[in-house]
Protein backbone atom coordinates (compact mmCIF):
# COMPACT_ATOMS: atom_id res chain seq x y z
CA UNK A 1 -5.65 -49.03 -28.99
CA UNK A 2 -2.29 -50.73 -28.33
CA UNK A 3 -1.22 -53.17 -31.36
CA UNK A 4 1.17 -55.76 -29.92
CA UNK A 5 3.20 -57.00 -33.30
CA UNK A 6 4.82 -60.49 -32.62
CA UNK A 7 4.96 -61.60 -36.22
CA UNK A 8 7.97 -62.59 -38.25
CA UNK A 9 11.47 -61.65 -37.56
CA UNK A 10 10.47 -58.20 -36.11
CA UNK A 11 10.56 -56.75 -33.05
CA UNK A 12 7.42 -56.35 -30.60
CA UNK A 13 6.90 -53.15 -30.37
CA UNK A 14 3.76 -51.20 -28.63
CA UNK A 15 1.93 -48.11 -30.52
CA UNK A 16 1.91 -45.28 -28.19
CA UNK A 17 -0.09 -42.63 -30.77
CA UNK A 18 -3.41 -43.10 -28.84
CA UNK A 19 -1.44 -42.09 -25.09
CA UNK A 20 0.54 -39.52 -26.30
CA UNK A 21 -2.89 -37.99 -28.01
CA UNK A 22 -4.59 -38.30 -24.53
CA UNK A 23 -1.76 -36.31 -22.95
CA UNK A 24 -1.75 -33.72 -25.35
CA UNK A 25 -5.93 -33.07 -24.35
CA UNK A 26 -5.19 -33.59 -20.86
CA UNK A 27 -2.41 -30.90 -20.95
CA UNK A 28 -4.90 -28.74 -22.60
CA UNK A 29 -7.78 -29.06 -20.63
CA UNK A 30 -5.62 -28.26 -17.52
CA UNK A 31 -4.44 -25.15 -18.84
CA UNK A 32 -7.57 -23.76 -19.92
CA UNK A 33 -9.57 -24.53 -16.96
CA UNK A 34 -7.06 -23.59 -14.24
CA UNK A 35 -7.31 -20.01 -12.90
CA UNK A 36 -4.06 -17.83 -12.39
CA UNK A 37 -3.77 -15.59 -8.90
CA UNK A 38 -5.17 -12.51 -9.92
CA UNK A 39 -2.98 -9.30 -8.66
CA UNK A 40 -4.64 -7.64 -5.73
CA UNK A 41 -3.85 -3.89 -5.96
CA UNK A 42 -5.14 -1.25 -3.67
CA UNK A 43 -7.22 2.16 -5.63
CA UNK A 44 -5.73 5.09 -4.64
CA UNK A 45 -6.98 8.45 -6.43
CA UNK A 46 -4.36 11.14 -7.65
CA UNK A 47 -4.81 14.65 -7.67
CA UNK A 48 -4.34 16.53 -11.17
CA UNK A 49 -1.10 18.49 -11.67
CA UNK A 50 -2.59 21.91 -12.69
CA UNK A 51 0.03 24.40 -11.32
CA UNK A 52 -1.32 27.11 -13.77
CA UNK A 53 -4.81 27.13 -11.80
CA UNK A 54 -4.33 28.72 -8.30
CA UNK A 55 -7.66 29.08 -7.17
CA UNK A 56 -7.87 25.45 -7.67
CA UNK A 57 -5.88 25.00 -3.78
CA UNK A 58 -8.03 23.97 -1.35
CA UNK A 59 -7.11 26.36 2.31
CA UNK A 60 -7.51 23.55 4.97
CA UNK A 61 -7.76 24.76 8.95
CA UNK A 62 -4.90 23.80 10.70
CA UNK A 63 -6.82 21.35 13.56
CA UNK A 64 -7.68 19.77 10.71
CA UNK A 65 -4.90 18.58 9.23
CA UNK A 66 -2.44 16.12 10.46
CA UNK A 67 1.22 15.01 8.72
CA UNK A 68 2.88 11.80 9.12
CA UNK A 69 6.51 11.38 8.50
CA UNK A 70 7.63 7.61 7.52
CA UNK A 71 11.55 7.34 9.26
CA UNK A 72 13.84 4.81 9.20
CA UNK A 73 14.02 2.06 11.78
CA UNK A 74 10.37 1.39 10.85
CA UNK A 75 9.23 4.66 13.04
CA UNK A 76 6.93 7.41 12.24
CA UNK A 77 6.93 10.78 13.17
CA UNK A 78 3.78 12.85 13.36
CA UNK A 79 2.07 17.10 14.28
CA UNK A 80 -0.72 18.43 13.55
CA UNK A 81 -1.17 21.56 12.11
CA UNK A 82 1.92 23.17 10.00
CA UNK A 83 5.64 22.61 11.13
CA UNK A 84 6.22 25.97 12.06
CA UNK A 85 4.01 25.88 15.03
CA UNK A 86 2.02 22.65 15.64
CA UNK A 87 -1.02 22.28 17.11
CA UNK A 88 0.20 18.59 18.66
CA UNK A 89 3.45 17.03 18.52
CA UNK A 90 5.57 16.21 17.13
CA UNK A 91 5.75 12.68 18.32
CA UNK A 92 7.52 9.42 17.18
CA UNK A 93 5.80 6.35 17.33
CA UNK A 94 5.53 2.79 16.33
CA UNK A 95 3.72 1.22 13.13
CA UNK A 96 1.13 -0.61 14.01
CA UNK A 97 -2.52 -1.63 16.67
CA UNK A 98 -0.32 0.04 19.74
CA UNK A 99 1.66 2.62 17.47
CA UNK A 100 -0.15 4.82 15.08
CA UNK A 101 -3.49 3.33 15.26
CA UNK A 102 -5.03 4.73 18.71
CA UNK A 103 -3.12 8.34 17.58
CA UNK A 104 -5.47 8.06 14.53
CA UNK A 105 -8.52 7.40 16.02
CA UNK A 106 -8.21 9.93 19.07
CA UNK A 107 -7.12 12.55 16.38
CA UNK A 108 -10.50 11.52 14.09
CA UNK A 109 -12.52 11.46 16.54
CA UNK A 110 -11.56 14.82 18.30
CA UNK A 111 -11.61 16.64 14.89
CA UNK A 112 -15.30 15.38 14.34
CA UNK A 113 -16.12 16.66 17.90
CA UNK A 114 -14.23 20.25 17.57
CA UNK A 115 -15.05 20.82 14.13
CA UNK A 116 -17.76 18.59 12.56
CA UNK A 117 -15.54 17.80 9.38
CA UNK A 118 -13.01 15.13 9.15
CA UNK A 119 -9.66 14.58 9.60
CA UNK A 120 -7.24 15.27 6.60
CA UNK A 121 -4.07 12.66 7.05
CA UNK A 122 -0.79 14.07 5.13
CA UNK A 123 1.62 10.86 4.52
CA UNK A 124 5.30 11.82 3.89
CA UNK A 125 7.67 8.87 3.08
CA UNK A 126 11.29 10.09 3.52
CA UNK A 127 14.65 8.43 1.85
CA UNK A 128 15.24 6.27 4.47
CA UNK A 129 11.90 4.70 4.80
CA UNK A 130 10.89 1.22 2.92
CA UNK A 131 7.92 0.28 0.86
CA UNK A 132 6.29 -2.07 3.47
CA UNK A 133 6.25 1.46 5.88
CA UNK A 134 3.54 2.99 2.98
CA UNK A 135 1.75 0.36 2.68
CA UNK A 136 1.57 -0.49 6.28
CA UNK A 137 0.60 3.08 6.96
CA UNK A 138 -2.07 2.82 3.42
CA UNK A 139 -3.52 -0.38 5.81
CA UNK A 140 -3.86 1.94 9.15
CA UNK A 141 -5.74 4.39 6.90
CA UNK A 142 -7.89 1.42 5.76
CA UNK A 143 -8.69 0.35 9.21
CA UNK A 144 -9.61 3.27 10.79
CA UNK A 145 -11.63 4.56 7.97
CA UNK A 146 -9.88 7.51 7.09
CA UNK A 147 -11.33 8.91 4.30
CA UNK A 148 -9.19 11.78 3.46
CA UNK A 149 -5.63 11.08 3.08
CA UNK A 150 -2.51 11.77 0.57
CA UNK A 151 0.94 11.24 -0.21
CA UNK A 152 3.31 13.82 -0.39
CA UNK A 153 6.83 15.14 -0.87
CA UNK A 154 8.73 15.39 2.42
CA UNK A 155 10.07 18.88 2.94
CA UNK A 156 13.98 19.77 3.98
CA UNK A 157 12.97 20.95 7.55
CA UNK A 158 10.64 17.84 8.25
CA UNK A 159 13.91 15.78 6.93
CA UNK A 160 15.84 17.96 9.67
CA UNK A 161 12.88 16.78 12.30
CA UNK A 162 13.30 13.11 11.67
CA UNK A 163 17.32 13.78 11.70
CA UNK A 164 17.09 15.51 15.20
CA UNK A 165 14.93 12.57 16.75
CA UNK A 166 17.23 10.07 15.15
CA UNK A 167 15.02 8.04 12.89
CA UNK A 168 16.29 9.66 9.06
């Protein structure tokens, strides 16, 4: 408790020990009991790097496979198929519920019809395109329940693509 001393010649002074002793529990009780933001990360499997087993590659059919390229400018370029001669596209569109999401579900859902497998989603990010474009284009995978999707390296003629439509 507080000890008021008014005796003698001294000065009144007030003993603080007890408030300073209640602080020091208070301070601690707040910091064990209060719970930091846990980091929200998203799983995403990688493949293993073995370039000495060949047989390993898996063939995929061409109307199965479709390959988004991540411009600049926020835009995405997509085909299906391989480069060379696509099956569909290529097209530039928009990120996004009006963009790339009804491309993705028309794609899924014809790929299930014509072939009774799924769709397999090739994501390219190129130099000029930001973080937020992957993992805006990781959510659109996430929505329309892809289940079959990877990053890759972009390739010198799909640089040449996004270069000719403007968005590189």
């Amino acid at each position: 408790m507080a000890e008021l001393n008014t005796g003698g010649k001294q000065q009144p002074r007030v003993d603080l020990t007890a408030m300073v002793d209640l602080a020091f529990l208070l301070i601690t009780f707040f910091m064990l009991t209060t719970s930091l933001n846990k980091p929200h990360a998203m799983d995403i499997n990688m493949p293993d790097k073995d370039k000495e087993n060949k047989e390993d590659n898996l063939e995929v059919a061409d109307n199965r496979s479709m390959t988004i390229l991540l411009g600049a400018n926020n835009k995405i370029e997509y085909y299906m198929g391989q480069l060379e001669k696509p099956l569909d596209g290529p097209t530039v569109v928009d990120h996004g519920k009006n963009g790339i999401r009804p491309v993705l579900l028309t794609k899924m859902k014809d790929v299930q019809a014509a072939t009774g497998k799924g769709l397999i989603v090739i994501i390219r990010p190129s130099d000029h395109s930001n973080y937020r474009n992957l993992v805006d284009i990781l959510d659109e995978m996430k929505i329309v329940n892809a289940t079959q999707y990877m990053i890759g390296d972009i390739s010198n003629p799909e640089v040449e693509l996004l270069k000719r439509e403007g968005i590189y």
